[in-house]
PDB file of N, CA and C in Angstrom:
ATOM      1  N   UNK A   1       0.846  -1.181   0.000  1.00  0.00           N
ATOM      2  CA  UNK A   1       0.000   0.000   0.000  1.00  0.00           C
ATOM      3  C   UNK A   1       0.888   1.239   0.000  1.00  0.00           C
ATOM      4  N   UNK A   2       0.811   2.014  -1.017  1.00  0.00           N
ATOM      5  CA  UNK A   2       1.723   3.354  -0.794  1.00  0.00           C
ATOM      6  C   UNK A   2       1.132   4.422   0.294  1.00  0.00           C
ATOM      7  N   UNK A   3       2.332   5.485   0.518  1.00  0.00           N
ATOM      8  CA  UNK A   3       2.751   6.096   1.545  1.00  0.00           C
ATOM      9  C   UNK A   3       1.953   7.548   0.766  1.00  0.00           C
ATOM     10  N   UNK A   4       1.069   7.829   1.630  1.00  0.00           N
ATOM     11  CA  UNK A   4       0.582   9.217   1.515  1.00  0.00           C
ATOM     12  C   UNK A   4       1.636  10.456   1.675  1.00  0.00           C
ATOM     13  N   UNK A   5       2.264  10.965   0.649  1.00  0.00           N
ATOM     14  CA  UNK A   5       3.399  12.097   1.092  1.00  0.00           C
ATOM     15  C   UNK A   5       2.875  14.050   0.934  1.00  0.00           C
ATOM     16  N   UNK A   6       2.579  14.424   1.917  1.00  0.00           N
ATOM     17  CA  UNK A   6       2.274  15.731   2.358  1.00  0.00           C
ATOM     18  C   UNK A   6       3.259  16.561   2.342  1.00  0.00           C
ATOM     19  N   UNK A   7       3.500  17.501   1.580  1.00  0.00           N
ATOM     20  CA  UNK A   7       4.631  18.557   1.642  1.00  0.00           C
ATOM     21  C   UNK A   7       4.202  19.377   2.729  1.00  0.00           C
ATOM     22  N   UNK A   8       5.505  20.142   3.381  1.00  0.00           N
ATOM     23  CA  UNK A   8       4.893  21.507   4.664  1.00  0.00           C
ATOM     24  C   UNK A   8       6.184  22.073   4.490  1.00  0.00           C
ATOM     25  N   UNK A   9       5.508  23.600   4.198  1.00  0.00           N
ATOM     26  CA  UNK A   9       6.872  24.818   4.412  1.00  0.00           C
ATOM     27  C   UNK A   9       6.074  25.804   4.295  1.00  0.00           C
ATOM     28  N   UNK A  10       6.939  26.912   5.163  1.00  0.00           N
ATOM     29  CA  UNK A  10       6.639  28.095   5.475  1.00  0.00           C
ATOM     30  C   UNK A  10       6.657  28.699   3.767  1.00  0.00           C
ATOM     31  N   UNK A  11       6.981  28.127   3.181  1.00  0.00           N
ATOM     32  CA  UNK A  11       6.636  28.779   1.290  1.00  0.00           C
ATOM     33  C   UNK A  11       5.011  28.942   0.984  1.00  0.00           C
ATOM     34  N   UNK A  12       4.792  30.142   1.070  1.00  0.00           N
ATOM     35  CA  UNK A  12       3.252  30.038   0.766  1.00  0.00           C
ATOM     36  C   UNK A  12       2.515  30.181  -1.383  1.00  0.00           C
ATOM     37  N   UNK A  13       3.964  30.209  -1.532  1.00  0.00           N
ATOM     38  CA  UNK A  13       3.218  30.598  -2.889  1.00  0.00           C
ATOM     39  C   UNK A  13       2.891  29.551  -4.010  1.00  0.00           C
ATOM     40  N   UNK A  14       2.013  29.950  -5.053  1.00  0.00           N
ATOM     41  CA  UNK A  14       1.557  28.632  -5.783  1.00  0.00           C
ATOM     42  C   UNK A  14       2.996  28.155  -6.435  1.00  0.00           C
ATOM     43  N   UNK A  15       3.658  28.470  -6.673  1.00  0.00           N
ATOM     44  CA  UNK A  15       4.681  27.542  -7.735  1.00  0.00           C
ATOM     45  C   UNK A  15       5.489  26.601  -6.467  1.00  0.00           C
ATOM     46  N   UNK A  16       5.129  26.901  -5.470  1.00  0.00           N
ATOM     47  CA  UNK A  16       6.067  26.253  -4.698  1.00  0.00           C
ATOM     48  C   UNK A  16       5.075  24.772  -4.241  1.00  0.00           C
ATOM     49  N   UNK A  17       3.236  25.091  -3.705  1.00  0.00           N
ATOM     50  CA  UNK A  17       2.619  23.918  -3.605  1.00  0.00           C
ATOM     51  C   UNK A  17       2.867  22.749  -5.027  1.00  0.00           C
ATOM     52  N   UNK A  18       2.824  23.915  -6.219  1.00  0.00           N
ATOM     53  CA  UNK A  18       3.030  23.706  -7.830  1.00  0.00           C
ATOM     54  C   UNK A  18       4.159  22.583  -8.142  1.00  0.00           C
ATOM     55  N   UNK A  19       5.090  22.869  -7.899  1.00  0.00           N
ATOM     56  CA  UNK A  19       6.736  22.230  -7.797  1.00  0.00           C
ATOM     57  C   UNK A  19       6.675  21.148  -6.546  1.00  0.00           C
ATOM     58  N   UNK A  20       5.873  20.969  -5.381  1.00  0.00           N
ATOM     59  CA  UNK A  20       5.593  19.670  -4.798  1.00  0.00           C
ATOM     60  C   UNK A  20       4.757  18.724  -4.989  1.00  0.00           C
ATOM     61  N   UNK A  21       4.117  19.231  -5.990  1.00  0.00           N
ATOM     62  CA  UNK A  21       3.236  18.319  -6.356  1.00  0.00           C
ATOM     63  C   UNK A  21       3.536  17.634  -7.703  1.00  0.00           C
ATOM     64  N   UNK A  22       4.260  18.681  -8.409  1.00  0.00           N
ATOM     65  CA  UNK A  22       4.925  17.746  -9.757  1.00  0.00           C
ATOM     66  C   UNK A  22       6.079  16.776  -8.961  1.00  0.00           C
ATOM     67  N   UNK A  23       6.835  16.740  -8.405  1.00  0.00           N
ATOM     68  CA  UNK A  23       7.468  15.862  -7.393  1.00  0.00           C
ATOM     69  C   UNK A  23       7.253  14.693  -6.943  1.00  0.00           C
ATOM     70  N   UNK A  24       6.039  14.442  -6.832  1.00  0.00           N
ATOM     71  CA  UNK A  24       5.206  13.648  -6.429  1.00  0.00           C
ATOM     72  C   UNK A  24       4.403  13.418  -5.359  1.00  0.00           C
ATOM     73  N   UNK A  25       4.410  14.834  -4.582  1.00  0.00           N
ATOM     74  CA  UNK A  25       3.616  14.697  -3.215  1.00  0.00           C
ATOM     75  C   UNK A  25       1.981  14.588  -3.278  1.00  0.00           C
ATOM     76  N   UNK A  26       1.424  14.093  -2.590  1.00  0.00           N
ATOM     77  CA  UNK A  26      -0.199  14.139  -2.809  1.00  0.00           C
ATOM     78  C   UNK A  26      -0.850  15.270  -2.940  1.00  0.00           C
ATOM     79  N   UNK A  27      -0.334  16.399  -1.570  1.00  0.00           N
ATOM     80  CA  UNK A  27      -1.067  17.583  -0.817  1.00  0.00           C
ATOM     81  C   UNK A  27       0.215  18.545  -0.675  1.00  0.00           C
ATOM     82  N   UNK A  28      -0.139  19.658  -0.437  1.00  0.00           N
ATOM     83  CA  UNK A  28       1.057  20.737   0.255  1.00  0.00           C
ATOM     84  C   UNK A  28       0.252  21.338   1.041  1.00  0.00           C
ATOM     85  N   UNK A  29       0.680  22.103   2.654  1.00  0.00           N
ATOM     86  CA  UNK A  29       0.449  22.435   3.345  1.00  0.00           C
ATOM     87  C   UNK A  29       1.508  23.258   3.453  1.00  0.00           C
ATOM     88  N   UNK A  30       0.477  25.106   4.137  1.00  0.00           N
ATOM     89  CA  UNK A  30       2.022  25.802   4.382  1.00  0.00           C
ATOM     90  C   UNK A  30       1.801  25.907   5.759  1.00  0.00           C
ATOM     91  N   UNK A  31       3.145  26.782   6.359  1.00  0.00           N
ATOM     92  CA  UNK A  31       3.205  27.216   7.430  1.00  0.00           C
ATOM     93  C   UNK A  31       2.451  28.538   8.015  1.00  0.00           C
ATOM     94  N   UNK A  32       1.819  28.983   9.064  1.00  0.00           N
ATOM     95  CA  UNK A  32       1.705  28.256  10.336  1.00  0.00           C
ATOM     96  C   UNK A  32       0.528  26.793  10.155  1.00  0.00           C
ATOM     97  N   UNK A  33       0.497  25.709  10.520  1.00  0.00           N
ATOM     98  CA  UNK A  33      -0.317  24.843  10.252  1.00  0.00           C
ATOM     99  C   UNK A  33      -1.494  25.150  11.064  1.00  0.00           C
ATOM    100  N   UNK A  34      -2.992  24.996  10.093  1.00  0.00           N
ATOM    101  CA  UNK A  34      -4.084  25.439  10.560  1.00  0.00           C
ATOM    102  C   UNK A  34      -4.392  23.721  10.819  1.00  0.00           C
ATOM    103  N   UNK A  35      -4.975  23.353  11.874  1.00  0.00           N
ATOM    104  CA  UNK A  35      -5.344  21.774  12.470  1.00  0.00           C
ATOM    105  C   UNK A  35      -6.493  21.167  11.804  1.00  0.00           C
ATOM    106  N   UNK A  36      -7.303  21.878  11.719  1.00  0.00           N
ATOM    107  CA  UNK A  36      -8.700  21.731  10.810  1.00  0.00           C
ATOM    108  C   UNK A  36      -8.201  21.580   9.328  1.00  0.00           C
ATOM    109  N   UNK A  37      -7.227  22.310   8.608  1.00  0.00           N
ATOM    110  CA  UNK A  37      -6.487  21.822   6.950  1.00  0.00           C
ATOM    111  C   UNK A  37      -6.396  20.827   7.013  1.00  0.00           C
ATOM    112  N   UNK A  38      -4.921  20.522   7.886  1.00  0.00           N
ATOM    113  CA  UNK A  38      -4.323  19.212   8.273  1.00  0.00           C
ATOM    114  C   UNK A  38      -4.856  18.102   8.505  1.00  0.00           C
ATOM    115  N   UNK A  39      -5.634  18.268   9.275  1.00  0.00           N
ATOM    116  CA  UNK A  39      -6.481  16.905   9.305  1.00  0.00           C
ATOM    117  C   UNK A  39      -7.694  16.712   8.281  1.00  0.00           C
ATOM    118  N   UNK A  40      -8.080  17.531   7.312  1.00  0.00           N
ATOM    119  CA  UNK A  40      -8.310  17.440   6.052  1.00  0.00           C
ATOM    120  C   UNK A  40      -8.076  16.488   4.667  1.00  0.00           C
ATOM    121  N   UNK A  41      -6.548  17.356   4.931  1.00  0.00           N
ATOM    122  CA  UNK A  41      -5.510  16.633   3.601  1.00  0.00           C
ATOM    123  C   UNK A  41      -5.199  15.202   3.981  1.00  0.00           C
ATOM    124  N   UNK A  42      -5.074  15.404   5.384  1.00  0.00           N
ATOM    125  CA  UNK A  42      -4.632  13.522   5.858  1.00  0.00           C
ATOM    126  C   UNK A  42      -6.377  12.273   5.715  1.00  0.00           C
ATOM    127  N   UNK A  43      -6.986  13.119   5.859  1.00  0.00           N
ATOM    128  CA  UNK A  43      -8.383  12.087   5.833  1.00  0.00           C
ATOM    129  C   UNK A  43      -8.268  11.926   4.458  1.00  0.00           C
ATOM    130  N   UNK A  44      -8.060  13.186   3.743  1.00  0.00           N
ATOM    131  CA  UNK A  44      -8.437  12.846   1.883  1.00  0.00           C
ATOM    132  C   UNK A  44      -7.091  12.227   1.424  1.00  0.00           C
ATOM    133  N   UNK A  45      -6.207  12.033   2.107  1.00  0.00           N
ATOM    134  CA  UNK A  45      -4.537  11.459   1.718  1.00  0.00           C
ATOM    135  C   UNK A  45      -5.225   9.960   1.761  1.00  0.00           C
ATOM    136  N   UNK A  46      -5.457   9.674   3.067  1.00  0.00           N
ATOM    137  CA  UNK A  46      -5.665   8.057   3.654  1.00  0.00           C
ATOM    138  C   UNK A  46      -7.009   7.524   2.879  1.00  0.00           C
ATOM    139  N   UNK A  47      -7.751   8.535   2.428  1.00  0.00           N
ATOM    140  CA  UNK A  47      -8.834   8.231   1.454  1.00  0.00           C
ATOM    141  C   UNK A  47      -8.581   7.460   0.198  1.00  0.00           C
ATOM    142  N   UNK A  48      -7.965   8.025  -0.516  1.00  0.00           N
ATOM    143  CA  UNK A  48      -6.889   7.930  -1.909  1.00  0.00           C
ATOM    144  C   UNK A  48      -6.231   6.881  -1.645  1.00  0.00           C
ATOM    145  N   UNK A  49      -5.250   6.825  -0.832  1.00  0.00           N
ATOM    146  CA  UNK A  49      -4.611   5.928  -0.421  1.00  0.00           C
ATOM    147  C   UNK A  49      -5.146   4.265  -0.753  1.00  0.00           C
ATOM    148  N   UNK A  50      -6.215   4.177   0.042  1.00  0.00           N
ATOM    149  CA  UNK A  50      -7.044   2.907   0.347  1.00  0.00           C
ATOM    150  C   UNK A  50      -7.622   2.219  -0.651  1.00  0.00           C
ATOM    151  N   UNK A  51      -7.797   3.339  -1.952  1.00  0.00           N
ATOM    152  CA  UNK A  51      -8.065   2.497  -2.923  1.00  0.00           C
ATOM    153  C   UNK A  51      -7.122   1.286  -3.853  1.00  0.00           C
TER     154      UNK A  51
END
């Protein structure tokens, strides 16, 4: 089963979520982390995931 991979950095701008996601990450998240996002991207990560 593959590994859900979430980018996080204080980089808030689109080429940067842009450039982690061509990379291969699922989601990007910036900094300061809002808890309600986060646990968002991880329900819809582990969602995806499962199929």
């Amino acid at each position: 089963r593959p590994v859900a991979i979430v980018g996080l950095s204080a980089h808030a701008r689109q080429e940067d979520a842009d450039r982690a996601r061509a990379a291969g990450m699922d989601d990007f998240l910036t900094k300061p982390i809002v808890r309600s996002k986060l646990l968002a991207v991880l329900a819809e990560a582990a969602d995806n995931k499962s199929d």
